[in-house]
Protein backbone atom coordinates (compact mmCIF):
# COMPACT_ATOMS: atom_id res chain seq x y z
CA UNK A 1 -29.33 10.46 -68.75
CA UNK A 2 -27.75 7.37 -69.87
CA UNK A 3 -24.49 9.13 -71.25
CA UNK A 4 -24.42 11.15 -68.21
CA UNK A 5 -24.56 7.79 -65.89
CA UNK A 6 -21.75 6.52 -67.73
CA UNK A 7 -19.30 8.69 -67.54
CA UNK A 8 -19.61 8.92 -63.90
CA UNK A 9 -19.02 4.79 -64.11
CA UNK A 10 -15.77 5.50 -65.95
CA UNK A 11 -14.20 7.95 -64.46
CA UNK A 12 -14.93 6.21 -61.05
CA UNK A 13 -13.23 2.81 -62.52
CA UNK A 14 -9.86 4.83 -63.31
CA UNK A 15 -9.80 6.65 -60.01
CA UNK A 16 -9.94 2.65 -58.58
CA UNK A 17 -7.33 1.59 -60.88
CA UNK A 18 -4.96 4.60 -60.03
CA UNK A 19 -5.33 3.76 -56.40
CA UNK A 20 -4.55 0.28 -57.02
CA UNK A 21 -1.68 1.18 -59.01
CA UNK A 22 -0.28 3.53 -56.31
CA UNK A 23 -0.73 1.14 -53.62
CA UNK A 24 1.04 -1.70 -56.05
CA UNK A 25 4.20 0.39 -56.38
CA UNK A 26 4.71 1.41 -52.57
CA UNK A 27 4.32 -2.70 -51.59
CA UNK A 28 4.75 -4.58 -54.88
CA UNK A 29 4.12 -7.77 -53.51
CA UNK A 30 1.29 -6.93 -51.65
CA UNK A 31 2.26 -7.99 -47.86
CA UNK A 32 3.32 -5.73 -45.34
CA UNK A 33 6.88 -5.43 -44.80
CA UNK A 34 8.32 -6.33 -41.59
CA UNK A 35 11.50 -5.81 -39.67
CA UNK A 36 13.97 -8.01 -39.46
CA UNK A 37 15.50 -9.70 -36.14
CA UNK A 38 19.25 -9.02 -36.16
CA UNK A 39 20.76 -12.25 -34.63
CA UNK A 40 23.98 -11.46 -33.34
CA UNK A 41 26.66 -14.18 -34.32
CA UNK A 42 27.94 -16.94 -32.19
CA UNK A 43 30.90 -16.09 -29.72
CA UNK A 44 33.96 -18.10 -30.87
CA UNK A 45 34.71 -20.82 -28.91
CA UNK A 46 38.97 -19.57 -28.88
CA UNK A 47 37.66 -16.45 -26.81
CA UNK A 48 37.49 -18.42 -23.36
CA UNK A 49 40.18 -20.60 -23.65
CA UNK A 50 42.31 -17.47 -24.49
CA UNK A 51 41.25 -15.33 -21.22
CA UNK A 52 41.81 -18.39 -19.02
CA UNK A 53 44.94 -19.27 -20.79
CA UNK A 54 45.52 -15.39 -20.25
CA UNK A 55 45.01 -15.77 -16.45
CA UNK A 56 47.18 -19.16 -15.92
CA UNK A 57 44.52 -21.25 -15.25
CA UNK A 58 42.83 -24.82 -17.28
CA UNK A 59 40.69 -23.93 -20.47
CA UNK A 60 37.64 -26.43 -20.28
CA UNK A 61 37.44 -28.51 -23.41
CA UNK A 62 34.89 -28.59 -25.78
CA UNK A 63 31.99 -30.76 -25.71
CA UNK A 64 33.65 -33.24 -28.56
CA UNK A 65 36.82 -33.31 -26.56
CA UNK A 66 34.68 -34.04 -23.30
CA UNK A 67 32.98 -36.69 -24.85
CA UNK A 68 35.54 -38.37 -25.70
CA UNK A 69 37.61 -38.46 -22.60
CA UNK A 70 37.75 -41.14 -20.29
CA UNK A 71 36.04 -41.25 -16.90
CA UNK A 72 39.52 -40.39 -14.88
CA UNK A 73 40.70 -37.85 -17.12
CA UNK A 74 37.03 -36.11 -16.69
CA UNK A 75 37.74 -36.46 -12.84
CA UNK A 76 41.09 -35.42 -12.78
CA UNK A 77 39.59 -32.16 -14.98
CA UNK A 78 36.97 -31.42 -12.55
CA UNK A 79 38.92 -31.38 -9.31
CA UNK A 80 41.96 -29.53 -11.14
CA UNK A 81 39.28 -27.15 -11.73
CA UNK A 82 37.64 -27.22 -8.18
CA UNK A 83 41.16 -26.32 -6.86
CA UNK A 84 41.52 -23.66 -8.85
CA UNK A 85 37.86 -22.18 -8.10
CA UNK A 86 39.40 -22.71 -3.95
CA UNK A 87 41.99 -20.95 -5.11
CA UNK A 88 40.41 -17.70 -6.64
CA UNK A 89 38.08 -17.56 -3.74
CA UNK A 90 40.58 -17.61 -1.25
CA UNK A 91 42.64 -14.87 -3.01
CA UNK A 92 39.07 -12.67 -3.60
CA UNK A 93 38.29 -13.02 0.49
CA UNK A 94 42.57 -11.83 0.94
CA UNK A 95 41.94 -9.03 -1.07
CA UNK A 96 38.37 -7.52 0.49
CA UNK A 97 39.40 -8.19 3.74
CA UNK A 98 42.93 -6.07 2.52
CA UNK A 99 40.78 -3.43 2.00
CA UNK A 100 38.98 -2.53 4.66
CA UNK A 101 41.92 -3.73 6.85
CA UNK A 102 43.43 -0.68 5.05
CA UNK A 103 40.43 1.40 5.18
CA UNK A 104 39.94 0.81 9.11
CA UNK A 105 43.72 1.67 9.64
CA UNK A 106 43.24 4.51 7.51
CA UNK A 107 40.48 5.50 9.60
CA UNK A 108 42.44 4.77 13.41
CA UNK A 109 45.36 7.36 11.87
CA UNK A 110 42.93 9.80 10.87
CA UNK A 111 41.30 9.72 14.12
CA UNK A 112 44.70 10.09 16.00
CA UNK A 113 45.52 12.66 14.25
CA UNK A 114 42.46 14.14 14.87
CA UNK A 115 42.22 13.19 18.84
CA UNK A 116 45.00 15.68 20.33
CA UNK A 117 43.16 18.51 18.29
CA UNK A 118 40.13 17.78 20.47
CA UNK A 119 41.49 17.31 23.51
CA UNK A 120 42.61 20.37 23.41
CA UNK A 121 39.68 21.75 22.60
CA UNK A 122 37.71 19.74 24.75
CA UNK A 123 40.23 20.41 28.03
CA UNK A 124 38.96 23.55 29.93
CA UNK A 125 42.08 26.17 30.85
CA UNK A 126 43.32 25.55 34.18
CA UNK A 127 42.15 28.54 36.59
CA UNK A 128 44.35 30.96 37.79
CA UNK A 129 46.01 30.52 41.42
CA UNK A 130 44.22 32.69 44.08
CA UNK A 131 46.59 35.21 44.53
CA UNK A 132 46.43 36.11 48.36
CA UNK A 133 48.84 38.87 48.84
CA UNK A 134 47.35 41.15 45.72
CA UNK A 135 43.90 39.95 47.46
CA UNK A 136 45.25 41.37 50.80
CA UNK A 137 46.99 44.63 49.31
CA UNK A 138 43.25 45.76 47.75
CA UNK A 139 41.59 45.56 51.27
CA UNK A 140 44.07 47.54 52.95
CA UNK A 141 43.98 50.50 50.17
CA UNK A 142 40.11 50.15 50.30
CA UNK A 143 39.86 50.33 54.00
CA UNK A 144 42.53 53.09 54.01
CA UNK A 145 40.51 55.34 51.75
CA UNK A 146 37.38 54.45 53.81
CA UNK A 147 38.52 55.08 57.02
CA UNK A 148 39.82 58.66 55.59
CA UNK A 149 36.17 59.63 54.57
CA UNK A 150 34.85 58.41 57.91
CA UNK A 151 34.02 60.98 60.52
CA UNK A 152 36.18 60.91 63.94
CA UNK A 153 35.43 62.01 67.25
CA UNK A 154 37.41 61.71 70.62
CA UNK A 155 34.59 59.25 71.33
CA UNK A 156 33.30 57.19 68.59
CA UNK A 157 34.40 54.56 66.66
CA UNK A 158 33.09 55.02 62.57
CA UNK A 159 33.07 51.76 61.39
CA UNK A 160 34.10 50.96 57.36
CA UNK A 161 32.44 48.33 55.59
CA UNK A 162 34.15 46.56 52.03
CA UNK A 163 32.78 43.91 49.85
CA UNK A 164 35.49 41.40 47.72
CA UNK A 165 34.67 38.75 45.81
CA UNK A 166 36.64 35.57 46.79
CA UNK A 167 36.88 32.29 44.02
CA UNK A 168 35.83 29.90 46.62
CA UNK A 169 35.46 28.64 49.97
CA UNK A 170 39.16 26.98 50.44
CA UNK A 171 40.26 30.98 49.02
CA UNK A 172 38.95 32.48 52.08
CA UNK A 173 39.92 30.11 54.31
CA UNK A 174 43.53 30.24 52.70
CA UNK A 175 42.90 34.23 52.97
CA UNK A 176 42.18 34.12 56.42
CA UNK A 177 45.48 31.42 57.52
CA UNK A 178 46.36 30.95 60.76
CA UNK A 179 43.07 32.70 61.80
CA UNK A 180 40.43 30.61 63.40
CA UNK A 181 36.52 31.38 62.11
CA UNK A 182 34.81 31.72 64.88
CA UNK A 183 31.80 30.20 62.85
CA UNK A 184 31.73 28.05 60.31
CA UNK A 185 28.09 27.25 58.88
CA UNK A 186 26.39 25.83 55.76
CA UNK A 187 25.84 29.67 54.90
CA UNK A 188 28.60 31.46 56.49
CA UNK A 189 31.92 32.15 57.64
CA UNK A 190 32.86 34.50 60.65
CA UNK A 191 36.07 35.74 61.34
CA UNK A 192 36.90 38.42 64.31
CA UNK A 193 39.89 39.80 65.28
CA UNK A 194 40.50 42.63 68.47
CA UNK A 195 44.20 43.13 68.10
CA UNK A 196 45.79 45.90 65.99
CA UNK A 197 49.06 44.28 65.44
CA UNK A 198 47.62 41.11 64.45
CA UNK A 199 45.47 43.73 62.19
CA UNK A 200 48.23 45.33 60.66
CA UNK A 201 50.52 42.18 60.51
CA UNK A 202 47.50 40.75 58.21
CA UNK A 203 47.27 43.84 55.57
CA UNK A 204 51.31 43.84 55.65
CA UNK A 205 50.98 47.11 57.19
CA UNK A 206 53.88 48.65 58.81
CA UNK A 207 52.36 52.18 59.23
CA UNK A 208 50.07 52.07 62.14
CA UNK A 209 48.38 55.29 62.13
CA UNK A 210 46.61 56.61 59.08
CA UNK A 211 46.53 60.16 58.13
CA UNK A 212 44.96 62.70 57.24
CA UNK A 213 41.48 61.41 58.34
CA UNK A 214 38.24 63.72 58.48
CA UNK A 215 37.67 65.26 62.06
CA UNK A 216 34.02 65.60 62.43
CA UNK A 217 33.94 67.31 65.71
CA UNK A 218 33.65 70.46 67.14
CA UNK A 219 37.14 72.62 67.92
CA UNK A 220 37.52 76.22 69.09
CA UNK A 221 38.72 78.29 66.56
CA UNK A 222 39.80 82.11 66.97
CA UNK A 223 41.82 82.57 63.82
CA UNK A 224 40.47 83.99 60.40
CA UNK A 225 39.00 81.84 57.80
CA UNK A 226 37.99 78.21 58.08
CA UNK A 227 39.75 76.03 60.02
CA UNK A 228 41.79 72.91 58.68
CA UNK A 229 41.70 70.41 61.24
CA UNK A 230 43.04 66.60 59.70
CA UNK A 231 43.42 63.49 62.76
CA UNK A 232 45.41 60.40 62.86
CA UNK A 233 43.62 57.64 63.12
CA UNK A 234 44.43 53.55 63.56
CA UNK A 235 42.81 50.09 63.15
CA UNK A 236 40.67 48.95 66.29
CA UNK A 237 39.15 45.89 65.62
CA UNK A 238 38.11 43.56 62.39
CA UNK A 239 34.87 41.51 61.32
CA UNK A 240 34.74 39.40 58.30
CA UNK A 241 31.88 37.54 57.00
CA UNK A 242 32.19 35.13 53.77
CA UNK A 243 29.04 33.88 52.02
CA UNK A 244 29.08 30.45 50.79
CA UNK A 245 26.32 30.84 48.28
CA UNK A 246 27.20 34.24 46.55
CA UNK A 247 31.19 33.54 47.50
CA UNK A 248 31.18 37.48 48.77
CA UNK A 249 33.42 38.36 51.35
CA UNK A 250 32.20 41.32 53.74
CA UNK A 251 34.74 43.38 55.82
CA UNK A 252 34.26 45.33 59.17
CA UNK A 253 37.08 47.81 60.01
CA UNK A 254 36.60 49.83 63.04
CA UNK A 255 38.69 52.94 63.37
CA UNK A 256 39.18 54.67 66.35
CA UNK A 257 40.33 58.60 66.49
CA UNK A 258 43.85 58.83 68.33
CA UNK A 259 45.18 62.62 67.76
CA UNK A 260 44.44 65.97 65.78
CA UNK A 261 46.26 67.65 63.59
CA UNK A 262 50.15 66.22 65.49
CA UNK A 263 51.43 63.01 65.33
CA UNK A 264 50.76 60.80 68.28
CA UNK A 265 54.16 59.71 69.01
CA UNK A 266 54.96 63.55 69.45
CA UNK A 267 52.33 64.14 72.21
CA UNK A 268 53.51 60.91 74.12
CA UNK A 269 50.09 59.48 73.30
């Protein structure tokens, strides 16, 4: 038991001294190693006096020189250099305000050239002119064509009714020149006119009669076949209406029968 004991004292004695050893070679000295500060090195004292020297202006002397100049040469030093501090501050304000002088004029010509490119965006088309004789033409091929289709007797008058839209108020009233309304309300405008010629003379009609118009009443007939019976008819009398809110203009023709089937200049009507 003794021999046994002893050996495990030995061997544990070398496995101490090995890690002793180890730990001896990896920090002989036995501290722990540290890192090192790097201290960068003094700036030479020839680098500022060569960047003002560079610039034109006074180097400040170093602290042995300034300790041993006199009281007006350190005076004369410091307002040399407070003129020349004036001096670059003066010229830094020029230069900013330079700038955005240039930037803001920069700016103004950019906007001008800009500006007619949205006026004429912004500017609406001018409207077309109300064109009064076209206006004037329709309604007397409308009526025309209406007053065809109407039935004629001897005795009654069909009456034709048209619908036109009209821009505005001042376009009827400049449709209707020289004619009085005969009412003129918040809603409505009334025109009424009698006379043929003054009729005709208004649709720049020269014609008077129209032809061939549909005869709706009865006529002997002893002949074969159907008969083909066509009458001339004319203008009697006129009623417009123009509404203010929808800007609709509403036409009245009244037609009045005034021959069949022979003109009625031949018959001495």
């Amino acid at each position: 038991m003794s021999t046994t004991s002893e050996l495990n004292a030995s061997n544990s004695e070398s496995t101490n001294e090995a890690v002793a050893a180890m730990t001896n070679n990896e920090n002989p000295t036995g501290a722990s190693r540290k890192r090192k500060a790097v201290t960068p090195p003094p700036p030479s004292s020839s680098q500022p006096v060569a960047a003002a020297a560079a610039r034109g202006l006074t180097s400040v002397p170093s602290s042995t020189d300034l300790a041993a100049m006199t009281v007006p040469g350190l005076a004369s030093l410091v307002l040399k250099l407070a003129n020349e501090r004036d001096e670059l501050g003066h010229q830094l304000k020029k230069a900013r305000t330079g700038t955005l002088d240039g930037s803001k004029s920069n700016q103004t010509s950019a906007a001008a050239a800009v500006k007619p490119a949205a006026l004429d965006v912004a500017v609406a088309p001018a409207a077309r002119k109300f064109d009064v004789k076209a206006m004037k033409k329709r309604i007397a091929q409308k009526s025309i064509a209406l007053i065809k289709k109407a039935g004629h007797k001897r005795n009654n008058k069909p009456v034709s009714e048209l619908t036109e839209c009209v821009p505005d108020e001042a376009a009827a009233l400049e449709l209707f020149e020289g004619t009085m309304p005969i009412s003129n309300t918040a809603r409505m405008i009334k025109w009424n006119c009698d006379d043929k010629e003054l009729i005709l003379q208004w649709l720049d009609k020269t014609e008077q009669y129209i032809y061939p118009c549909k005869y709706a009443d009865k006529v002997w007939h002893c002949g074969p076949g159907k008969p083909q019976h066509k009458a001339y008819c004319s203008y009697e009398s006129l009623e417009a209406k123009f509404d203010k809110r929808t800007n609709t203009l509403t036409l009245k023709f009244k037609s009045i029968f005034n021959s069949l089937n022979v003109h009625p200049s031949e018959k001495g009507w």
